[in-house]
N, C-alpha and C. Protein backbone atom coordinates (compact mmCIF):
# COMPACT_ATOMS: atom_id res chain seq x y z
N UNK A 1 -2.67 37.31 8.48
CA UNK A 1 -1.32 36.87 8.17
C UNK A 1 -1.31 35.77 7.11
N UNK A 2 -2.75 35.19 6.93
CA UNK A 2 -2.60 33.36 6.06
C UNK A 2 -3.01 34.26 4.83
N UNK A 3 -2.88 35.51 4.54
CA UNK A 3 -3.59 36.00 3.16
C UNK A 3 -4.81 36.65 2.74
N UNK A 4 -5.97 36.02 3.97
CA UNK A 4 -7.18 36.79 3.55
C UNK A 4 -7.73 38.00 3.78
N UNK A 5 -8.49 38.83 2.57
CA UNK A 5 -8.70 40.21 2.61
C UNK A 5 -10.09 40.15 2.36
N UNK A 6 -10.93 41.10 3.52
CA UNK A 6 -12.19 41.35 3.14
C UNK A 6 -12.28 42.60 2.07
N UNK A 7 -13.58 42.68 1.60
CA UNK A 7 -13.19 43.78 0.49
C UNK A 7 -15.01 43.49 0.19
N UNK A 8 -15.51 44.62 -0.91
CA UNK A 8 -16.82 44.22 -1.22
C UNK A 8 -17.18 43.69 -2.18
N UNK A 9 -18.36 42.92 -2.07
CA UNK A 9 -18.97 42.55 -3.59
C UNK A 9 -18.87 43.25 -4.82
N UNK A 10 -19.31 44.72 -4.53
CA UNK A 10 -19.11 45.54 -5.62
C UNK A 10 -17.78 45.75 -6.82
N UNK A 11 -16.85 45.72 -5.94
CA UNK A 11 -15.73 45.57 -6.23
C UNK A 11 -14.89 44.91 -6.96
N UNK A 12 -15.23 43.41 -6.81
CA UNK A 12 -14.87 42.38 -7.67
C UNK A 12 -16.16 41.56 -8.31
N UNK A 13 -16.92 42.03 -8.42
CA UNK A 13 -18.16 41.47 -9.18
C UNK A 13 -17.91 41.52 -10.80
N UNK A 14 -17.45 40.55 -11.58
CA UNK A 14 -17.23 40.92 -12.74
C UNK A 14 -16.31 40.57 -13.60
N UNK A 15 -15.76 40.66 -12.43
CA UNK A 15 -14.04 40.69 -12.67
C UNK A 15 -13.51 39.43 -12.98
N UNK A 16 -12.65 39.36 -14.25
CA UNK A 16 -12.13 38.01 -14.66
C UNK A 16 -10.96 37.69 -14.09
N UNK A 17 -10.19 38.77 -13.49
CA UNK A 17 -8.97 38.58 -13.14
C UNK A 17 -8.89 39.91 -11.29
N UNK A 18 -8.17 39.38 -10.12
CA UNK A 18 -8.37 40.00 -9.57
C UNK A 18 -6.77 40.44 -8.82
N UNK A 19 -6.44 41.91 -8.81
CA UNK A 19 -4.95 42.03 -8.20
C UNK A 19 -5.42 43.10 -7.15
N UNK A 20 -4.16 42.77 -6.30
CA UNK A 20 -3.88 43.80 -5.01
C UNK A 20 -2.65 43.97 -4.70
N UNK A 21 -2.68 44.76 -4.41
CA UNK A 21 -1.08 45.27 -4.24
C UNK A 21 -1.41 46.36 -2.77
N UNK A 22 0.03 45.75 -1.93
CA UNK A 22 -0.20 46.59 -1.18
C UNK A 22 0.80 47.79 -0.41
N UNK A 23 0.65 47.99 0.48
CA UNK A 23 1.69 49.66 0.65
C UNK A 23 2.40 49.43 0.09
N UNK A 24 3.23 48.50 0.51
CA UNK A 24 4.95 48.12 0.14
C UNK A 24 4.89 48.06 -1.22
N UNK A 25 3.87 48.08 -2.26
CA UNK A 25 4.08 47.87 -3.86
C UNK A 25 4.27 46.88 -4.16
N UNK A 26 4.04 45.54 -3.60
CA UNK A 26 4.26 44.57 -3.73
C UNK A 26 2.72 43.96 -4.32
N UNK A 27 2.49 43.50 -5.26
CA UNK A 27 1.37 43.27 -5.61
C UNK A 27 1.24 41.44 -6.44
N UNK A 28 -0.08 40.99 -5.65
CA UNK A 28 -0.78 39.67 -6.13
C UNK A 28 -1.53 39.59 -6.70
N UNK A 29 -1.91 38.43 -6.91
CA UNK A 29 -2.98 37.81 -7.74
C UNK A 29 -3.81 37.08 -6.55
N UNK A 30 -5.03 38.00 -6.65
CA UNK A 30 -5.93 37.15 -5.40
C UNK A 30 -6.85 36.31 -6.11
N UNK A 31 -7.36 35.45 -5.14
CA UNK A 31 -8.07 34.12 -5.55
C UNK A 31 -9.68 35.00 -4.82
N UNK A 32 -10.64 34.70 -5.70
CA UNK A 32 -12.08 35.07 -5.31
C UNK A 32 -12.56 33.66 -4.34
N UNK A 33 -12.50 33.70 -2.77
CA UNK A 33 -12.65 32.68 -2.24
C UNK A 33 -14.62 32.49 -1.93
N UNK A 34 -14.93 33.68 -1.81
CA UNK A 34 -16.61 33.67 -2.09
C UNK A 34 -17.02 35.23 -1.76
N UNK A 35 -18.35 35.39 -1.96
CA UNK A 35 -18.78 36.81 -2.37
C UNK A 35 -20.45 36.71 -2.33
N UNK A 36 -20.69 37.92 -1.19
CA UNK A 36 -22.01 37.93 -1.06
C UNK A 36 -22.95 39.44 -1.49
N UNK A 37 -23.65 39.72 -2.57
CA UNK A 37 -23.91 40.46 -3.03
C UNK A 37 -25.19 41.43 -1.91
N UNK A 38 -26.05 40.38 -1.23
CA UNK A 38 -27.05 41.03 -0.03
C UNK A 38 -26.03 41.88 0.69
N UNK A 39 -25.32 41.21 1.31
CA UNK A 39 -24.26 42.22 2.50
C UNK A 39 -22.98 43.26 1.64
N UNK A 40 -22.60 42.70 0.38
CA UNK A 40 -21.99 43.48 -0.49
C UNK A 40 -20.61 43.19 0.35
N UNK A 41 -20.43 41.82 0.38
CA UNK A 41 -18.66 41.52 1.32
C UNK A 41 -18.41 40.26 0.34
N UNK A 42 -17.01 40.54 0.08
CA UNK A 42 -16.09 39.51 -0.42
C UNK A 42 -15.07 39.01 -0.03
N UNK A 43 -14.69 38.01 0.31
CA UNK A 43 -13.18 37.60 0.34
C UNK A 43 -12.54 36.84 -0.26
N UNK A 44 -10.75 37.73 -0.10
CA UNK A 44 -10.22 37.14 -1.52
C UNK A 44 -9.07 36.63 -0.96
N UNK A 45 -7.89 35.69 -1.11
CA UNK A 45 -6.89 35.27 -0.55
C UNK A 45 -5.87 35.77 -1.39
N UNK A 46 -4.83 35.91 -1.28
CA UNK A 46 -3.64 35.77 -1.90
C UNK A 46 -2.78 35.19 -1.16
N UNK A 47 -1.65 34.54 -1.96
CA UNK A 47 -0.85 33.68 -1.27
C UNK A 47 0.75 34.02 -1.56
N UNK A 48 1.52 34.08 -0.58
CA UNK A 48 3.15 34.01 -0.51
C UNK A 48 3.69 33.08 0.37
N UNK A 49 5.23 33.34 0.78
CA UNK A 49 5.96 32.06 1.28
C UNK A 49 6.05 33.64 2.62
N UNK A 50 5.87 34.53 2.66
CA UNK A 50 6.31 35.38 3.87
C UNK A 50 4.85 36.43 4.31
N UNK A 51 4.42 35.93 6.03
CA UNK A 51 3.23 36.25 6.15
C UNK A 51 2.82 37.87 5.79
N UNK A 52 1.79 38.02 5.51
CA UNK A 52 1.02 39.54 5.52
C UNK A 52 0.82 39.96 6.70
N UNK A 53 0.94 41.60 6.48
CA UNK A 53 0.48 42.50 7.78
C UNK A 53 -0.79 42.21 7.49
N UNK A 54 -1.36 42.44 8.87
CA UNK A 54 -2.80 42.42 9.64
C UNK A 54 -3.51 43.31 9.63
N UNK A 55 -4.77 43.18 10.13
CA UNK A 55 -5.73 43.88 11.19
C UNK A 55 -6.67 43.34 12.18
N UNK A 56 -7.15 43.55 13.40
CA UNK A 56 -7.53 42.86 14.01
C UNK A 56 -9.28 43.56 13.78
N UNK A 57 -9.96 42.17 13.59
CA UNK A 57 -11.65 43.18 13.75
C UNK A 57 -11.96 43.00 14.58
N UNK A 58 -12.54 44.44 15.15
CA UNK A 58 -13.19 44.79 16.13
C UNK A 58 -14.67 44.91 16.68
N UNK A 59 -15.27 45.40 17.31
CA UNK A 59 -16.83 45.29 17.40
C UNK A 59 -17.62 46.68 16.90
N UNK A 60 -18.47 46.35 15.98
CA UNK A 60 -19.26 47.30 15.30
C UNK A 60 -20.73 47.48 16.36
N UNK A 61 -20.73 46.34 17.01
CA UNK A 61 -22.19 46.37 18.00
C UNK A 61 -21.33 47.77 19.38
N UNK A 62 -19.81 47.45 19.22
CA UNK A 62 -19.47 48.06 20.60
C UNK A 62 -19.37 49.53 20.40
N UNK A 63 -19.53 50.04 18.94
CA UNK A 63 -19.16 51.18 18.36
C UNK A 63 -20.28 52.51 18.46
N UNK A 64 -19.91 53.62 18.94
CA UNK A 64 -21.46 54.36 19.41
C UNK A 64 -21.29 55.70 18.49
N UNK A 65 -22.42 55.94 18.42
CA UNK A 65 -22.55 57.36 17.41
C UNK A 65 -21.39 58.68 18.49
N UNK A 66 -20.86 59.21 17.93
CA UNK A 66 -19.66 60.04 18.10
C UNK A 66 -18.15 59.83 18.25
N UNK A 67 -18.02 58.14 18.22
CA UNK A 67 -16.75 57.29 18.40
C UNK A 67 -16.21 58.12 17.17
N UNK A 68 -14.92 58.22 17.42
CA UNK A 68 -13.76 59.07 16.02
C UNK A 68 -13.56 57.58 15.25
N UNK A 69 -13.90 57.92 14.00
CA UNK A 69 -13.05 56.58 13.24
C UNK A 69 -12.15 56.95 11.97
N UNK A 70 -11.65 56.29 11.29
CA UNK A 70 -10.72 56.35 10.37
C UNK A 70 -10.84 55.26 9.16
N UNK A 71 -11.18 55.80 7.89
CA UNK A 71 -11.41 54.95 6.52
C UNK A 71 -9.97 55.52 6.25
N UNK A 72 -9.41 54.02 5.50
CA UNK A 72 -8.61 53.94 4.24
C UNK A 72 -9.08 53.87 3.28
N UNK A 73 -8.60 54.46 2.24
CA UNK A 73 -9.14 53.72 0.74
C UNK A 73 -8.35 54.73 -0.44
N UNK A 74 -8.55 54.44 -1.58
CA UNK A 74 -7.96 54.57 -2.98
C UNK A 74 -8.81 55.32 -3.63
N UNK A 75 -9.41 56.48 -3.09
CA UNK A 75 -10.35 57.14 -3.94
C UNK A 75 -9.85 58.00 -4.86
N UNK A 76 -10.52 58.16 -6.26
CA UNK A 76 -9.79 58.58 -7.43
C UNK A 76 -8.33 58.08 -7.72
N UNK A 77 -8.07 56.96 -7.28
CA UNK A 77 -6.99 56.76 -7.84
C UNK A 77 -5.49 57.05 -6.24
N UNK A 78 -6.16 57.55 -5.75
CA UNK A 78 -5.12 58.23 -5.03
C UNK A 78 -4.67 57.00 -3.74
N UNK A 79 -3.87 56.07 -3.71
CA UNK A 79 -3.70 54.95 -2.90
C UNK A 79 -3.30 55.38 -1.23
N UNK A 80 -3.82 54.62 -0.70
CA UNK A 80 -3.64 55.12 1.18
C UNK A 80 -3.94 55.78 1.42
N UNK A 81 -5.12 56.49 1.12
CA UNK A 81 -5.84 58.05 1.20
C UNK A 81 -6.40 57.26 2.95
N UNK A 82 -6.03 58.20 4.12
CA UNK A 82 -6.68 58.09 5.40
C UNK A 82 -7.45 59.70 5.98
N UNK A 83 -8.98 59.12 5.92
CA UNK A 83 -9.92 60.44 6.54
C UNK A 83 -10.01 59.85 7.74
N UNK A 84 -10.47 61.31 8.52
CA UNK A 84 -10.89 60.44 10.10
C UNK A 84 -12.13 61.35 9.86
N UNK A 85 -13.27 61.15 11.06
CA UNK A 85 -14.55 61.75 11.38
C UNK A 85 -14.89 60.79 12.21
N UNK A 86 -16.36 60.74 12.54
CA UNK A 86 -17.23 60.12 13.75
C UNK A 86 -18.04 59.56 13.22
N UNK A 87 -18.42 58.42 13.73
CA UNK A 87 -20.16 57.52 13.63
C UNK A 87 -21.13 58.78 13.93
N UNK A 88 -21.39 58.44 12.38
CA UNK A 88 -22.90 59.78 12.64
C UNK A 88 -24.37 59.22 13.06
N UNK A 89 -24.05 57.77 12.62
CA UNK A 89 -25.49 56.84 13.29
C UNK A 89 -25.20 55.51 12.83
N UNK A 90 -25.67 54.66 13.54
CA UNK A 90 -25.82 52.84 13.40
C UNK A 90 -26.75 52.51 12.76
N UNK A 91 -27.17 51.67 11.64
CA UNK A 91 -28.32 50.83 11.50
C UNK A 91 -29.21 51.79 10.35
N UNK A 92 -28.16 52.05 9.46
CA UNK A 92 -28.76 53.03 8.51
C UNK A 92 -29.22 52.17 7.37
N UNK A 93 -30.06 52.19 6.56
CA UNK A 93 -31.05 52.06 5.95
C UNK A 93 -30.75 52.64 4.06
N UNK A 94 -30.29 51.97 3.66
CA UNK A 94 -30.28 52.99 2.45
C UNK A 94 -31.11 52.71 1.32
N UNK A 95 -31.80 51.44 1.53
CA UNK A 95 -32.72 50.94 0.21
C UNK A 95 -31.72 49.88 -0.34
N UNK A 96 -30.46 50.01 0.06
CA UNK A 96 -29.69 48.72 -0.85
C UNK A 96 -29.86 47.49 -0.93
N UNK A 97 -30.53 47.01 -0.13
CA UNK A 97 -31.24 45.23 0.00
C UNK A 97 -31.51 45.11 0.86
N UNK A 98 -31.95 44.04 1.41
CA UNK A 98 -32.66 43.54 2.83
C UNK A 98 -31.33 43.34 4.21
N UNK A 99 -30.45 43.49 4.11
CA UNK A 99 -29.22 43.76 4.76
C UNK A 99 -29.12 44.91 4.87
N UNK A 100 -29.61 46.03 5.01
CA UNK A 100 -29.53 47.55 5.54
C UNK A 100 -29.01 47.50 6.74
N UNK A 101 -27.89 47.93 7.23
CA UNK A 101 -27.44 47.86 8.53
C UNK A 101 -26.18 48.65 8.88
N UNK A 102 -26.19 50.17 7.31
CA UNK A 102 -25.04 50.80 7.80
C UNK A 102 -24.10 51.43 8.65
N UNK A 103 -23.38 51.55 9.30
CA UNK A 103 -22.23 52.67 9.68
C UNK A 103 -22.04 53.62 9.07
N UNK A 104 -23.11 54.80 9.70
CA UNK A 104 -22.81 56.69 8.85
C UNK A 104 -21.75 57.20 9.33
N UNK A 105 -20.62 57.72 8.53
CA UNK A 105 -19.62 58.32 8.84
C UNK A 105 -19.17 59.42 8.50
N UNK A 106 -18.60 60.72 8.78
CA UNK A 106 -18.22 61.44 7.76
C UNK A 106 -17.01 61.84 7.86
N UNK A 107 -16.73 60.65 7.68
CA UNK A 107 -14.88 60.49 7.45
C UNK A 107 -15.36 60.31 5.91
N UNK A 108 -14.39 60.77 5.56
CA UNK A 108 -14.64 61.05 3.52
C UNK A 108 -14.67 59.74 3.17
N UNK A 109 -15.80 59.12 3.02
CA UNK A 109 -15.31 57.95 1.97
C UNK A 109 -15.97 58.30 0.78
N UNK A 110 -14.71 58.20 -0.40
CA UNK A 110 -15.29 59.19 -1.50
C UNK A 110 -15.43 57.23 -2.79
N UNK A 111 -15.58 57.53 -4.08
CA UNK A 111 -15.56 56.42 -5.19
C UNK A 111 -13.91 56.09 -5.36
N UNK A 112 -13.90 55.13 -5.06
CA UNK A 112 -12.79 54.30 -4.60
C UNK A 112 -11.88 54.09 -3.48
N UNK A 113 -12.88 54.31 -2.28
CA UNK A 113 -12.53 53.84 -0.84
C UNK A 113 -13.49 52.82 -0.84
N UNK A 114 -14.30 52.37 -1.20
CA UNK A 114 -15.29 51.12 -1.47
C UNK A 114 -14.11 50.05 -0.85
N UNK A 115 -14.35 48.61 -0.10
CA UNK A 115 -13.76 47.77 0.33
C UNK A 115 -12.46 47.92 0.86
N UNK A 116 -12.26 49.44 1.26
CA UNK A 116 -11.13 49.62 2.45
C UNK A 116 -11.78 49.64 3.95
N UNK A 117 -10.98 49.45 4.86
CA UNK A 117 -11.17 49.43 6.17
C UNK A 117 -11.75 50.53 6.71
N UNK A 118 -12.57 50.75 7.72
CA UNK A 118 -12.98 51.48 8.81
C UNK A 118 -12.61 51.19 10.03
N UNK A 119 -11.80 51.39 10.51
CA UNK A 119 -10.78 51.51 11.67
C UNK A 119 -11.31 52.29 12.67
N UNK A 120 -11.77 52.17 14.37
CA UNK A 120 -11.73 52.76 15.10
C UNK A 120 -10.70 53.10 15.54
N UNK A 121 -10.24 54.03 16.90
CA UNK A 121 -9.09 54.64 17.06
C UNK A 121 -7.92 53.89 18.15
N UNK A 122 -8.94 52.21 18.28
CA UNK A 122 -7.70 51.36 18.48
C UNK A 122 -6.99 50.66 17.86
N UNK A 123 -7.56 50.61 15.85
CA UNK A 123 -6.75 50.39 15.19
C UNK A 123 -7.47 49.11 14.75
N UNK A 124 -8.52 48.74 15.62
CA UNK A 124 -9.47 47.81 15.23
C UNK A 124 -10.41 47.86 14.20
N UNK A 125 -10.79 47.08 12.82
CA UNK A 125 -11.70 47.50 12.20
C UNK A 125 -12.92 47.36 11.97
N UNK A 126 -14.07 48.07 12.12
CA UNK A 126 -15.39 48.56 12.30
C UNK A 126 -15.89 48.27 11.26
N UNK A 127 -15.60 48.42 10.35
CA UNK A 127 -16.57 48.09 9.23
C UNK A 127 -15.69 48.28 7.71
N UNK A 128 -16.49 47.99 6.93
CA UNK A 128 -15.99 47.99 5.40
C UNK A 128 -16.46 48.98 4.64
N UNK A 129 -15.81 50.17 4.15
CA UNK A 129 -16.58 51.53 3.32
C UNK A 129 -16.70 50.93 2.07
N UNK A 130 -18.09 51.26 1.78
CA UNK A 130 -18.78 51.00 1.24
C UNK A 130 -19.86 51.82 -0.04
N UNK A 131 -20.04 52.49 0.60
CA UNK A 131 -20.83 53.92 -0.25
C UNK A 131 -20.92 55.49 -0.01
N UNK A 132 -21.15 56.21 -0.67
CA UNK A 132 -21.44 57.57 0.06
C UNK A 132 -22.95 57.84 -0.61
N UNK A 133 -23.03 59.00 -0.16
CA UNK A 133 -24.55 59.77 -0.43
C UNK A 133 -24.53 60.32 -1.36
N UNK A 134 -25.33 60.08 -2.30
CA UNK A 134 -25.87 60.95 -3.35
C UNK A 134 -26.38 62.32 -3.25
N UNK A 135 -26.70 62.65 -2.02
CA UNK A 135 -27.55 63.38 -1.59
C UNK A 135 -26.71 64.76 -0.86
N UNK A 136 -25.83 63.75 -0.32
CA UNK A 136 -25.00 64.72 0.68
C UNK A 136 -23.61 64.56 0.41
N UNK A 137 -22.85 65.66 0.65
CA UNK A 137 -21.37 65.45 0.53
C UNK A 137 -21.44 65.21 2.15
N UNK A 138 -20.08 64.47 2.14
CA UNK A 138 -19.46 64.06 3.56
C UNK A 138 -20.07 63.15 4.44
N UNK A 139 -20.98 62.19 3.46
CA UNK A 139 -21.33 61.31 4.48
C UNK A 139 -21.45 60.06 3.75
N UNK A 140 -20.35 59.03 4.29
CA UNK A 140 -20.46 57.77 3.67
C UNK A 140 -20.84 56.76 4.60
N UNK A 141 -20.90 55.51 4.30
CA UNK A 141 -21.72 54.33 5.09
C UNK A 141 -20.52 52.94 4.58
N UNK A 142 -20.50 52.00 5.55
CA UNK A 142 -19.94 51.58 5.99
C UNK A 142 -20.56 49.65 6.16
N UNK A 143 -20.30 48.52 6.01
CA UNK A 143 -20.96 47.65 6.29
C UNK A 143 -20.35 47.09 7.65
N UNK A 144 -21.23 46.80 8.68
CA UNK A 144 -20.26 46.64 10.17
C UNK A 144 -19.77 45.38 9.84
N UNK A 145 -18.72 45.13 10.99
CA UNK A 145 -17.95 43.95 10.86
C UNK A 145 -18.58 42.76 11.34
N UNK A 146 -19.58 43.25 12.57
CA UNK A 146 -19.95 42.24 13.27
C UNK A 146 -20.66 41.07 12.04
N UNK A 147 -21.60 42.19 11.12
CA UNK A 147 -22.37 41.43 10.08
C UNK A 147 -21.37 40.71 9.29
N UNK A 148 -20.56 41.39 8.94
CA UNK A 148 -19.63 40.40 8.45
C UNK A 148 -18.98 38.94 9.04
N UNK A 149 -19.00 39.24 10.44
CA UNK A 149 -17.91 38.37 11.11
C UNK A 149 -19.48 36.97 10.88
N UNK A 150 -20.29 37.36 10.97
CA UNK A 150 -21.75 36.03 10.84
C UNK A 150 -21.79 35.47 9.77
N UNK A 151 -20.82 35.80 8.34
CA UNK A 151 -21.01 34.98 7.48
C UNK A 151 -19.53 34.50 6.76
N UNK A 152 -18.24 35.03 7.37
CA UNK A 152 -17.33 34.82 7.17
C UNK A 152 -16.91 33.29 7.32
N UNK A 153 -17.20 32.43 7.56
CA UNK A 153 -16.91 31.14 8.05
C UNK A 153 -17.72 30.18 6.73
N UNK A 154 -19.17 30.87 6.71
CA UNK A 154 -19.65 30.20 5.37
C UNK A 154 -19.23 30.73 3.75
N UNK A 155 -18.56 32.19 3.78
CA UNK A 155 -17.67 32.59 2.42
C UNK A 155 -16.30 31.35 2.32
N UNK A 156 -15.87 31.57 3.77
CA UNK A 156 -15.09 30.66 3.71
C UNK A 156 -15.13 29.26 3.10
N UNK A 157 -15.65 28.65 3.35
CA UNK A 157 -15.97 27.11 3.43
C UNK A 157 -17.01 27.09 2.02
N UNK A 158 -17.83 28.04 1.52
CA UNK A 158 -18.84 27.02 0.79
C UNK A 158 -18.82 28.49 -0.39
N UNK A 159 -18.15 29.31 0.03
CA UNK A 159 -17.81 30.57 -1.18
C UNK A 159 -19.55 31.60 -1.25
N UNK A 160 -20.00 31.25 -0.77
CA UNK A 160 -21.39 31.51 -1.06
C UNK A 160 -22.08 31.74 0.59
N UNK A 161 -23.30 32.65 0.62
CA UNK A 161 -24.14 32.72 1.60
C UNK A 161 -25.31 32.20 1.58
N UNK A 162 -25.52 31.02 2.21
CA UNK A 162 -27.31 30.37 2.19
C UNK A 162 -28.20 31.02 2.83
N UNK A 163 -29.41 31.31 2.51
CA UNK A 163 -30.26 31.90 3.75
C UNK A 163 -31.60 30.83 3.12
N UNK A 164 -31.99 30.89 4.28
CA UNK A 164 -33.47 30.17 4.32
C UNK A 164 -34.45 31.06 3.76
N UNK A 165 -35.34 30.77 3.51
CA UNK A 165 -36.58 31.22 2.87
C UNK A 165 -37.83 30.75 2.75
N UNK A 166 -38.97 31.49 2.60
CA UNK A 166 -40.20 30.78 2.99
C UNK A 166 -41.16 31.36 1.34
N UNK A 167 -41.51 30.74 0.82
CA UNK A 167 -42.50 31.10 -0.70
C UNK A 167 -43.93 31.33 -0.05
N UNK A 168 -44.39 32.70 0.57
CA UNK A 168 -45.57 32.85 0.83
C UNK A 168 -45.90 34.40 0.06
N UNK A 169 -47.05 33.55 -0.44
CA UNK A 169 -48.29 35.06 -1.18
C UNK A 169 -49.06 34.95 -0.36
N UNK A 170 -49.27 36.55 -0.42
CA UNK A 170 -50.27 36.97 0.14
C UNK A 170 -51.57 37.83 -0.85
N UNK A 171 -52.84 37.76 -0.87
CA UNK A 171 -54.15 37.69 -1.20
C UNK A 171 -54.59 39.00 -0.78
């Protein structure tokens, strides 16, 4: 309701200027509040004098392979595009960075459902679509929320994700 939208790195990486507009056609100017390229999650604020519709996130740990879910997204252009399908598996792996921890789905998430919602069928959202397969039609991946919900507080506050690190070679 205070404005903020998760969405992915990919998405606004680049970008000098950032807008959203939403069902109602009503469209802002969002503020890049921070952006993490490992997990590929961003959040962006926009601001008015009359609150925004919601969503409530839900649990991606509580979510099991055959649960029905539902992506939004804008693929090709086409705005509010909603697929449904099932968790085809947890904890998928795609080579994209050391944060591998997808949601397989094959609810269509096609090139430009990237940083729309994944909604289970209480309306709660599961994760953030994110990619599909090169490999395969009908199966896209998803970043869970839970991972998200662990660094949302530090996008918040410091725009950025710290992680610790250790400088060891090995011989």
């Amino acid at each position: 309701a205070d404005g903020y939208i998760l969405t992915n790195h990919h998405v606004i990486s680049g970008a000098d200027e950032v807008q959203v507009r939403l069902a109602d056609q009503r469209e802002f100017r969002a503020e890049v509040i921070g952006s993490d390229s490992r997990t590929d999650v961003a959040l962006l604020k926009v601001s008015s004098d009359v609150a925004f519709p919601w969503v409530t996130l839900g649990s991606s740990e509580n979510t099991r392979v055959g649960d029905w879910v539902v992506a939004i997204g804008n693929p090709f252009g086409l705005d509010h595009t909603v697929t449904a399908g099932i968790v085809s598996a947890k904890g998928r792996v795609l080579q994209a960075g050391p944060y591998d921890d997808f949601i397989q789905t094959d609810a269509s998430i096609n090139p430009g459902n990237s940083g729309g919602p994944l909604f289970n069928l209480e309306g709660e959202v599961v994760g953030i679509n994110t990619a599909v397969s090169r490999l395969g039609s009908g199966i896209g991946f998803a970043v869970p929320v839970d991972m998200v919900r662990e660094i949302l507080d530090e996008l918040k506050s410091d725009g950025k994700v710290s992680r610790g690190w250790m400088g060891v070679g090995l011989q």
